[in-house]
Protein backbone atom coordinates (compact mmCIF):
# COMPACT_ATOMS: atom_id res chain seq x y z
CA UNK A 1 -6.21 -37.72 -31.55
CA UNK A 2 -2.79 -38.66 -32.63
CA UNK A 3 0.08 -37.33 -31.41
CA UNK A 4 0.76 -34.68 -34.30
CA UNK A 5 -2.66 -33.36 -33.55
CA UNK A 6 -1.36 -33.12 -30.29
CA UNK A 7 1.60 -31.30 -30.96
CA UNK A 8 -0.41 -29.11 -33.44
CA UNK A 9 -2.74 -28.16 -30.82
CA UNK A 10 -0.13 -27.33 -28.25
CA UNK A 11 1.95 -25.02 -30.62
CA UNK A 12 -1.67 -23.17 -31.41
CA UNK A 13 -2.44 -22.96 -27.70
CA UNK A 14 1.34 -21.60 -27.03
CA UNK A 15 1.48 -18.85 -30.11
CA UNK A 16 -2.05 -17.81 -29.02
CA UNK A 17 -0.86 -16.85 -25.00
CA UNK A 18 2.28 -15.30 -26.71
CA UNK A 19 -0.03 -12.95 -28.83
CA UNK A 20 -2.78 -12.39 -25.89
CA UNK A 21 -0.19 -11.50 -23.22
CA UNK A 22 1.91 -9.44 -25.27
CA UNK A 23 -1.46 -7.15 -26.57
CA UNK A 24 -2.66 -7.09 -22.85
CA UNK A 25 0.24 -6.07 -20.94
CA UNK A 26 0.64 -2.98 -23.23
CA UNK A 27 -2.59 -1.83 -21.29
CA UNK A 28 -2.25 -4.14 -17.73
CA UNK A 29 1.36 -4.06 -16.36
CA UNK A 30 0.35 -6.52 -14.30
CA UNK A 31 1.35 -9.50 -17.13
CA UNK A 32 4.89 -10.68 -16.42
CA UNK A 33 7.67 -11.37 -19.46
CA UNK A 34 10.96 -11.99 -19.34
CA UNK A 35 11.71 -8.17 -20.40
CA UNK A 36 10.23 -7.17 -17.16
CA UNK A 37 13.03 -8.45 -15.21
CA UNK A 38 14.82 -5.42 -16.61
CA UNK A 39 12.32 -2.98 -17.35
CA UNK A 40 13.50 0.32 -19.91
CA UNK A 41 12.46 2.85 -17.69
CA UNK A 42 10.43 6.07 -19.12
CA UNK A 43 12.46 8.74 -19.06
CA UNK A 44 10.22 11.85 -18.59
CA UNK A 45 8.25 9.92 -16.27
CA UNK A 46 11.42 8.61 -14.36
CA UNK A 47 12.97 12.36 -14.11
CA UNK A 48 8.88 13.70 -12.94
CA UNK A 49 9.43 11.21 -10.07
CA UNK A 50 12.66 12.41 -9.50
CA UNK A 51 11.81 15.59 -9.13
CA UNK A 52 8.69 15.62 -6.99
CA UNK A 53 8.44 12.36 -5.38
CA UNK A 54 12.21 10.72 -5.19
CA UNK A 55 14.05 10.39 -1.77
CA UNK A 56 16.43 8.49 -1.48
CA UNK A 57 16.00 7.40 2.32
CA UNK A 58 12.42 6.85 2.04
CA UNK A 59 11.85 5.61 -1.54
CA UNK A 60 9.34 8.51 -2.33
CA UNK A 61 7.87 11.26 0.30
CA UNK A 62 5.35 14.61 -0.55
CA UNK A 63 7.44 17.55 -1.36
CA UNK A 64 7.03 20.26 1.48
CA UNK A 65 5.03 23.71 -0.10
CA UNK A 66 4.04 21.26 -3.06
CA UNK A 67 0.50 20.44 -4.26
CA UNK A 68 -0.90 17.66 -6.17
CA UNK A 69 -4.19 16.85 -8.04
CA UNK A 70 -5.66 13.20 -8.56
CA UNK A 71 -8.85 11.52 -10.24
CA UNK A 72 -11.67 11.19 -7.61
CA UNK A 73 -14.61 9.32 -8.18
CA UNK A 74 -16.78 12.73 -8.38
CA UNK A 75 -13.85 14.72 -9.88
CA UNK A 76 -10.57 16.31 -9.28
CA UNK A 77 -9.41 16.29 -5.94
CA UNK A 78 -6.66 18.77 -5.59
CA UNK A 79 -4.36 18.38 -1.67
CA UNK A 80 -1.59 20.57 -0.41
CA UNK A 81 1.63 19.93 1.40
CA UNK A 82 2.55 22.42 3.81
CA UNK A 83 6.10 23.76 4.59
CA UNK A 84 6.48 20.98 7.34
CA UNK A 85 5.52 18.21 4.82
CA UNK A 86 1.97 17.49 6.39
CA UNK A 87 -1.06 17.55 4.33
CA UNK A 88 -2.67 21.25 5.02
CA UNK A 89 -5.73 22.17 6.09
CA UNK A 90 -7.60 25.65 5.86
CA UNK A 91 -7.20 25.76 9.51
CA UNK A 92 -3.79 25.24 10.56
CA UNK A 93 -3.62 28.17 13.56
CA UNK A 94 -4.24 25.41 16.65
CA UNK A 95 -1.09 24.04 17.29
CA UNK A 96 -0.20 20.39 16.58
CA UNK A 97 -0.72 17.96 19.23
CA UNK A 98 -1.22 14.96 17.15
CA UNK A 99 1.20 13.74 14.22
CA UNK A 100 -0.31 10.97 11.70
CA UNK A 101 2.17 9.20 9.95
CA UNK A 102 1.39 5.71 7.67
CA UNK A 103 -0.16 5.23 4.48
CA UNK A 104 -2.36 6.56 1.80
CA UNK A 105 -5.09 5.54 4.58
CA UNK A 106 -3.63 7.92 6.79
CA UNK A 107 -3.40 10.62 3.71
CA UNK A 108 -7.19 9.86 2.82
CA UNK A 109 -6.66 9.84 -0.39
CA UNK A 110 -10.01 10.28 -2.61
CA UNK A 111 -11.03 13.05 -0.17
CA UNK A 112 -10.38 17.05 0.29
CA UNK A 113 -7.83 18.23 2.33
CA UNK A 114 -10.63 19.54 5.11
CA UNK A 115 -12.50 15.97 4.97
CA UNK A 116 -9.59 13.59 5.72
CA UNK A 117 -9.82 12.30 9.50
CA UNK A 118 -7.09 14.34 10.96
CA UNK A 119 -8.77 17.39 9.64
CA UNK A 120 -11.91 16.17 11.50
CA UNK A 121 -10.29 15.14 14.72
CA UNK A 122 -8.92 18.80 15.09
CA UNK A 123 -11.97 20.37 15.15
CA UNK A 124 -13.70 17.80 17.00
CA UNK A 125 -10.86 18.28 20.08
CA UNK A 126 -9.74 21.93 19.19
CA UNK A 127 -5.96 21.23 18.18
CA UNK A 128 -3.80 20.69 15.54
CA UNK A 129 -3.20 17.19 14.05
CA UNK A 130 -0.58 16.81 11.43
CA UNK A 131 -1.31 14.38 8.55
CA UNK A 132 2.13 12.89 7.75
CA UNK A 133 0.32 9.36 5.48
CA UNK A 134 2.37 8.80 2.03
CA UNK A 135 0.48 6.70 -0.23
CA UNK A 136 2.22 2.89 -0.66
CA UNK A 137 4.21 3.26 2.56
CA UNK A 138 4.50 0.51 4.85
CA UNK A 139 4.86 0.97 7.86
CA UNK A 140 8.54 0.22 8.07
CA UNK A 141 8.90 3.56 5.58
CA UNK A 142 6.40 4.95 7.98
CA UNK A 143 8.25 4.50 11.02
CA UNK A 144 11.65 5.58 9.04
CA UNK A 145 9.90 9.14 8.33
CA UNK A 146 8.79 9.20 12.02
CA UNK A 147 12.35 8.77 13.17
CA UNK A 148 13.83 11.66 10.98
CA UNK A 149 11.14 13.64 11.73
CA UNK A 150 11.96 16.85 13.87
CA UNK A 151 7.87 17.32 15.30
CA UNK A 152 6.96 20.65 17.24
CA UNK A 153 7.17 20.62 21.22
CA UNK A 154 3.63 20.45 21.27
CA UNK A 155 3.04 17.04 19.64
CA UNK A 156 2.15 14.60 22.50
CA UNK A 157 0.19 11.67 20.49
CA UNK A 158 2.07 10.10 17.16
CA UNK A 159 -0.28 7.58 15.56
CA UNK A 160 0.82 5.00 12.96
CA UNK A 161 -2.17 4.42 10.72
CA UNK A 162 -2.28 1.66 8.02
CA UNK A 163 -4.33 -1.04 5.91
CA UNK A 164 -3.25 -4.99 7.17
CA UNK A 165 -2.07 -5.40 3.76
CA UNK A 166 1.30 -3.69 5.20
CA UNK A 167 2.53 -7.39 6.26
CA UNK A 168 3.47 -7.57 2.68
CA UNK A 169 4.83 -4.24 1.94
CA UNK A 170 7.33 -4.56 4.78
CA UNK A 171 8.84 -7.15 2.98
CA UNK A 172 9.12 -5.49 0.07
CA UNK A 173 12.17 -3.75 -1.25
CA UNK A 174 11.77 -3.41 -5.20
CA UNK A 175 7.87 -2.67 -5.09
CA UNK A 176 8.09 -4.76 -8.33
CA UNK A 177 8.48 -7.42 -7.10
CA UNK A 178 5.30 -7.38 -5.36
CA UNK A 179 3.52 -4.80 -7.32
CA UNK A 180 3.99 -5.47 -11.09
CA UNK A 181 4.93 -2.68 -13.08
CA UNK A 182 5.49 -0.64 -10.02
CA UNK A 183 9.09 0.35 -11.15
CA UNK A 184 9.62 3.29 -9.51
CA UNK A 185 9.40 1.90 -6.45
CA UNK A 186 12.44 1.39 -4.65
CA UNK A 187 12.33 1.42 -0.74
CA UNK A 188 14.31 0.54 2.26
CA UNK A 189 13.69 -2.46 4.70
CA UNK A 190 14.33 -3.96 7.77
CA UNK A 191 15.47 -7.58 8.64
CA UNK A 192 15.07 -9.08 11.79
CA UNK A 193 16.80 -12.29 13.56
CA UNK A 194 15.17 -14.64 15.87
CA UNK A 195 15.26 -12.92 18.76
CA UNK A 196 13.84 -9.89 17.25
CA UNK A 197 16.54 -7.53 16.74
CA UNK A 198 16.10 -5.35 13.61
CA UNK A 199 18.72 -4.30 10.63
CA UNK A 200 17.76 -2.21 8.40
CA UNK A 201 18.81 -2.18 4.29
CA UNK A 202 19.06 0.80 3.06
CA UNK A 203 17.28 2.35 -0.19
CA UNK A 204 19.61 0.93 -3.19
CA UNK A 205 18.28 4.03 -5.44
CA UNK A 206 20.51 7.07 -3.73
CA UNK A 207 20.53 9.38 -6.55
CA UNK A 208 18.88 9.62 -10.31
CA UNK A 209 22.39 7.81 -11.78
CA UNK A 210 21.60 4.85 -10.07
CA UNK A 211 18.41 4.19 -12.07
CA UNK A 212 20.75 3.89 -15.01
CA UNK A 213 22.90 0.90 -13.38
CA UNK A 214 19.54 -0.69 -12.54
CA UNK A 215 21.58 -4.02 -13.85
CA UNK A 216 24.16 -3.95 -11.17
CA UNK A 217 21.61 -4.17 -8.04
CA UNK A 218 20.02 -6.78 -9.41
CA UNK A 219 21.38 -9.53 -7.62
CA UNK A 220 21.41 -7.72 -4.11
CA UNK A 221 17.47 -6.59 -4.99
CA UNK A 222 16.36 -10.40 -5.48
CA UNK A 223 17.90 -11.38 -2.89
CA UNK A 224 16.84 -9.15 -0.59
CA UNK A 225 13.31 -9.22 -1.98
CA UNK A 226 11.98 -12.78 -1.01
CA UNK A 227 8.80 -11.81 -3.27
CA UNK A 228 10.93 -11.77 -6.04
CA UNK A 229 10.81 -15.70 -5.96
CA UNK A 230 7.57 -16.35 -4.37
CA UNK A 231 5.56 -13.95 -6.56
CA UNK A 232 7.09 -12.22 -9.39
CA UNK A 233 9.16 -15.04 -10.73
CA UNK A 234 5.83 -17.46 -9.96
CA UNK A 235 3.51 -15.01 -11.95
CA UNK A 236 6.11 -14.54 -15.05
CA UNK A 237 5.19 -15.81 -18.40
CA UNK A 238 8.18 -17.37 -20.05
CA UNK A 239 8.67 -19.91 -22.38
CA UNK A 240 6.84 -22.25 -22.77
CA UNK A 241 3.81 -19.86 -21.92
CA UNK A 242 1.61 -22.83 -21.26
CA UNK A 243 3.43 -23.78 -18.46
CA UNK A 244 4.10 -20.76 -16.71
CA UNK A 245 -0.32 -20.64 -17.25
CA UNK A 246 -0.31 -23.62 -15.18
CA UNK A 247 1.40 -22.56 -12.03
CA UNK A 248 -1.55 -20.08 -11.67
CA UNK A 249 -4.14 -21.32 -14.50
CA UNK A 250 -7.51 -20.04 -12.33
CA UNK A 251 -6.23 -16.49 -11.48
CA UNK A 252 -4.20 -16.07 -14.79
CA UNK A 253 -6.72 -16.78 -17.14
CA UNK A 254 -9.17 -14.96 -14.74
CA UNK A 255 -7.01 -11.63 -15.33
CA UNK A 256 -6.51 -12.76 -19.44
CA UNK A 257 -10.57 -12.60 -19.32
CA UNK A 258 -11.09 -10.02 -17.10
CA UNK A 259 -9.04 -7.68 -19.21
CA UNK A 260 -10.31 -9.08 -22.89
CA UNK A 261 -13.80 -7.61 -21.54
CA UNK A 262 -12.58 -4.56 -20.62
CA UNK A 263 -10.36 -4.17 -23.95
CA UNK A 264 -13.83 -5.16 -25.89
CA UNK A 265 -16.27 -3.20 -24.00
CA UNK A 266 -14.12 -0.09 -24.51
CA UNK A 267 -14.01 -1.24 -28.21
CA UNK A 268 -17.76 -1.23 -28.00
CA UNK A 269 -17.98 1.84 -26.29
CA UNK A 270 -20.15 0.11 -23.32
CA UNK A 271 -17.90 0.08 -20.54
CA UNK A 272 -18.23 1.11 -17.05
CA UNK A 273 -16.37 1.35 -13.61
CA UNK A 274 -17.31 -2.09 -12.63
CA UNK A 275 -15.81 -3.10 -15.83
CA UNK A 276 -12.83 -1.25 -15.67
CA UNK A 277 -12.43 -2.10 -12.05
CA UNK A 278 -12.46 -5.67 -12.29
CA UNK A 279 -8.63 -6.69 -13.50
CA UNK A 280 -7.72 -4.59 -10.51
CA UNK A 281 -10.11 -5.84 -8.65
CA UNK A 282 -9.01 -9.61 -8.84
CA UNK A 283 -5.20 -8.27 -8.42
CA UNK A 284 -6.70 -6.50 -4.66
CA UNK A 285 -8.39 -9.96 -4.12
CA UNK A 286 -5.33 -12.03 -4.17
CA UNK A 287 -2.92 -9.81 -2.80
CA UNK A 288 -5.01 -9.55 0.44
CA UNK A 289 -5.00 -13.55 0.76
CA UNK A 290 -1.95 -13.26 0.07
CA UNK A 291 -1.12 -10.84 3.16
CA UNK A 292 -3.87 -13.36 4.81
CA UNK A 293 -1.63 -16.01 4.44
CA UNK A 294 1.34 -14.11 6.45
CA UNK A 295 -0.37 -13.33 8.86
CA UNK A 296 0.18 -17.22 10.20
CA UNK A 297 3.97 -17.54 9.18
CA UNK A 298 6.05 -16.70 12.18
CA UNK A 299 8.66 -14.77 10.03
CA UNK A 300 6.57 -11.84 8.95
CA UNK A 301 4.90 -12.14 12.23
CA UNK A 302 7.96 -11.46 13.95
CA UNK A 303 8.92 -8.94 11.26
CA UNK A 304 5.80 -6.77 11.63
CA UNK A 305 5.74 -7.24 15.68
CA UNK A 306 9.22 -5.41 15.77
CA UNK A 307 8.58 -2.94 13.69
CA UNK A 308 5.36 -2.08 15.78
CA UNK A 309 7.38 -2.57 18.87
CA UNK A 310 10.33 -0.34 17.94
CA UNK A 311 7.76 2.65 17.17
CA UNK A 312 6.33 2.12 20.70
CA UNK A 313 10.28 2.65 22.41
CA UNK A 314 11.23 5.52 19.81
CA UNK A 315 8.04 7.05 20.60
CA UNK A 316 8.14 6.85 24.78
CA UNK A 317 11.79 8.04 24.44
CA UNK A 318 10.49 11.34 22.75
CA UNK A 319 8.04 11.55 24.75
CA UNK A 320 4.89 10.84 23.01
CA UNK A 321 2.32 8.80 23.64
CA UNK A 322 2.39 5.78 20.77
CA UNK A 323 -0.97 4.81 18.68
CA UNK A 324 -1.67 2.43 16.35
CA UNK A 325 -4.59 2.52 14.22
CA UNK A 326 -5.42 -0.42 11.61
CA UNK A 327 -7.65 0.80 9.37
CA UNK A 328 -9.07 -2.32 7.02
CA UNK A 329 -9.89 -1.72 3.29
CA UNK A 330 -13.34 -2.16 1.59
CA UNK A 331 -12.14 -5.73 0.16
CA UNK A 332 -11.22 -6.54 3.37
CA UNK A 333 -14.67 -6.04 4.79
CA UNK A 334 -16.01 -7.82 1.93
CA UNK A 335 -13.65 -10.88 2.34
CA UNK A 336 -14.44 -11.37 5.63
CA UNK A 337 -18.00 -10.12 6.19
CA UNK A 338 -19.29 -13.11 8.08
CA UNK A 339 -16.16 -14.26 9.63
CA UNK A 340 -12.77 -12.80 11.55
CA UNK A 341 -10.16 -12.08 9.27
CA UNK A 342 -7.05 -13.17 9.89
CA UNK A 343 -4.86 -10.17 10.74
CA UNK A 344 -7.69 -9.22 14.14
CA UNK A 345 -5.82 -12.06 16.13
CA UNK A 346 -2.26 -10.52 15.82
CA UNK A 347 -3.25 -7.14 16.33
CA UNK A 348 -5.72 -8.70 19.44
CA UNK A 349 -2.67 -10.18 21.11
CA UNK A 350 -0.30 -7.05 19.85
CA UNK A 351 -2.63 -4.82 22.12
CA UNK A 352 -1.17 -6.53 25.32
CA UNK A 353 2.39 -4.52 24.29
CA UNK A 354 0.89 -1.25 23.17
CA UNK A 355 -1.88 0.95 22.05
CA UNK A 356 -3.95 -0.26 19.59
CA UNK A 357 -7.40 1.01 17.87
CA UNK A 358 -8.20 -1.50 15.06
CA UNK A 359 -11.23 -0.20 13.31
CA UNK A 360 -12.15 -3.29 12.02
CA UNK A 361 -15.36 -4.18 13.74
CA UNK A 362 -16.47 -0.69 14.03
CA UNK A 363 -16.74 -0.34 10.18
CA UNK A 364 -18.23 -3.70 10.24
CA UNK A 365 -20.76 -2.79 12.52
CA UNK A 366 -21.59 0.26 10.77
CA UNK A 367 -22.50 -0.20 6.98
CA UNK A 368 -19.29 -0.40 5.57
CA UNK A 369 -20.20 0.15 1.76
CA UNK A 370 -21.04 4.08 2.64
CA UNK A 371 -18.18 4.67 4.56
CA UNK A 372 -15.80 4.08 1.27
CA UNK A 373 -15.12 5.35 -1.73
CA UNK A 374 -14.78 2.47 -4.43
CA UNK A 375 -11.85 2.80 -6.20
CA UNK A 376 -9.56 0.77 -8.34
CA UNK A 377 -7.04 0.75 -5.34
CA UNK A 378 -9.53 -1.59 -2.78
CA UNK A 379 -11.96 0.63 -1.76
CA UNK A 380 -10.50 4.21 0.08
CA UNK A 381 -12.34 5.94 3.05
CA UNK A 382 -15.20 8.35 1.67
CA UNK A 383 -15.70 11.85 4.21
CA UNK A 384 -18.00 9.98 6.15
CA UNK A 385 -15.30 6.96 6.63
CA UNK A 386 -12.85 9.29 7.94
CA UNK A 387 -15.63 10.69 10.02
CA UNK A 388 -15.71 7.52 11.91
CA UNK A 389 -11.92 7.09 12.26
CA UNK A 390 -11.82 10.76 13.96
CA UNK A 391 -14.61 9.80 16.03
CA UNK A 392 -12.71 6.41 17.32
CA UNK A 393 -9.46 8.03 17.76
CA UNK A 394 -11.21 10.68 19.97
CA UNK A 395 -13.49 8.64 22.07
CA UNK A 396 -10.09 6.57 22.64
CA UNK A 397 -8.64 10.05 23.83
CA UNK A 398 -11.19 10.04 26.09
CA UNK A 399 -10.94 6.86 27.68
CA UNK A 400 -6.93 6.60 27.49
CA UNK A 401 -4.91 9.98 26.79
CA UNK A 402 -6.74 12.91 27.17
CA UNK A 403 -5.59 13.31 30.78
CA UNK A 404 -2.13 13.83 28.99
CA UNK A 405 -2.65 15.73 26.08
């Protein structure tokens, strides 16, 4: 081969990733280009958000008195926000001694208002619990919507729930950053210093005019945002596309294959959920080694330990007892099925400061696969999953705070 073959072959190679990852990512967000440093946002779907989702403290929050309806895997699953922004129930009379707050794991999403686990721990102990979850929170948004929360008299327990994946989204303050194509996602975030002390950043997106002057927070976003470097900028095709391929050529031209099936199986008229799945499926996959991987870096350790350890002190100074529950998603169980994974150690040694129930074992121990629904999103709790969380968080009740409440 001479070098003119060479350069023949390189220019083919180059024009053929231009034309595959430009005809993907119309389908799969998830393909980086230069134009998604500035994305055009949509505007009917931008003003939707704004109207039923935005806030500008939180990022995004449930609507009080709203209702929403969502895909489930046996068909339409419709939930309801009451007038204090909790998710209702049909039995709402006992009053509230529990408040939920965390994640779409602590929403139960994929599951009926009456099946999620705070609807079965109040009528397995005969009170109320209130089901404050958002889906995509971490726990740092979590914690914010705990803090501005005014909670009846009657609350005594506050439990933050979440997946260990929340390492990451802690750290995140343009979700698209770390979520490709996650635009609408703009969130606050806290800092902390070496000893510990936290300062938090507040939500750049305070109103629907500063979507429009996107370009001016730029600069403050990325560098805020250390995954803007580490992961978006990492994952971004640019030219030349063959090298950008090579900073990730196994998981990259995984994904390229992974969604070429899909696009030709749907061609075909063949395709089915595992099919569909699977491009989201290798994103899940990598994002939790990736959260795996922070897990043993001392800055996000730090990060995620004050968080935790600032909900304990807001929580004992309103008087409530604090609970944290770590609830692990289905990839996680299949990651680590025959070994520890590594988020049990922190939250092992975190238990010496304050309360906390991590599930992992117990869905280990207990068939896993039943106990979830699998979804595109990594596998949420089934009625029988939140069953078992209800179950753990009362038998801990028993041994720890029922005395109290």
């Amino acid at each position: 081969m001479n070098f003119l073959d060479l350069v023949i072959i390189i220019v083919v190679v180059e024009i053929g990733l231009i034309l595959i990852v430009g005809l993907q990512r119309r389908s799969f967000p998830w393909f980086l280009t230069k134009q998604d440093e500035l994305p055009v946002f949509d505007s009917q779907a931008l003003q939707k958000f704004i109207n039923y989702s935005f806030d500008p403290y939180l990022g995004w929050v449930r609507r009080p008195d709203s209702s929403g309806i969502e895909n489930g895997k046996n068909g339409p699953i419709i939930f309801r926000i009451n007038a204090e922004g909790s998710r209702a129930v049909s039995f709402e009379t006992a009053e509230p001694v529990v408040a939920v707050f965390g994640d779409s794991y602590a929403f139960c999403r994929q599951v009926e208002d009456n099946e999620t686990f705070e609807a079965q721990l109040s009528r397995l102990e005969g009170f109320g619990v209130l089901n404050f979850g958002v889906g995509n929170y971490g726990i740092d948004q979590a914690l914010l919507r705990y803090e501005h929360k005014d909670l009846p008299d009657t609350v005594k327990l506050v439990v933050m729930a979440f997946v260990p994946e929340t390492i990451c989204r802690i750290q995140s303050y343009w979700k698209h950053y770390l979520e490709f194509g996650n635009t609408f996602a703009f969130k606050p975030r806290f800092i902390v210093d070496s000893e510990g002390q936290l300062t938090l950043l507040e939500n750049l997106m305070q109103n629907a005019e500063d979507f429009a002057t996107l370009h001016e927070k730029l600069p403050a976003l990325r560098e805020a945002d250390g995954f803007y470097e580490k992961k978006f900028r990492s994952h971004q095709f640019r030219f030349p596309y063959i090298a950008s391929l090579m900073r990730h050529p196994l998981k990259q031209s995984m994904l390229i294959a992974a969604v070429g099936v899909r696009g030709l199986c749907r061609a075909l008229g063949i395709s089915s959920q595992q099919v569909e799945n699977l491009p989201f499926t290798l994103i899940m996959k990598s994002n939790l080694r990736d959260a795996y991987r922070l897990y043993y870096d001392s800055e996000s350790i730090r990060l995620l330990s004050a968080i935790l350890l600032r909900f304990k002190e807001g929580a004992l100074r309103r008087g409530h007892i604090p609970l944290v529950v770590v609830m692990p998603q289905l990839l996680d169980l299949k990651l680590n099925k025959n070994k520890v994974a590594p988020y049990q150690g922190f939250f092992s040694e975190l238990a010496q400061q304050l309360p906390v129930l991590d599930l992992t074992m117990k869905f280990m121990d207990s068939g896993f696969e039943t106990l979830y629904i699998n979804d595109q999103y990594g596998g949420h709790l089934s009625a029988d999953g939140n069953r078992l969380v209800a179950k753990e968080i009362s038998n801990w009740l028993k041994l720890n705070g029922k005395s109290v409440i």
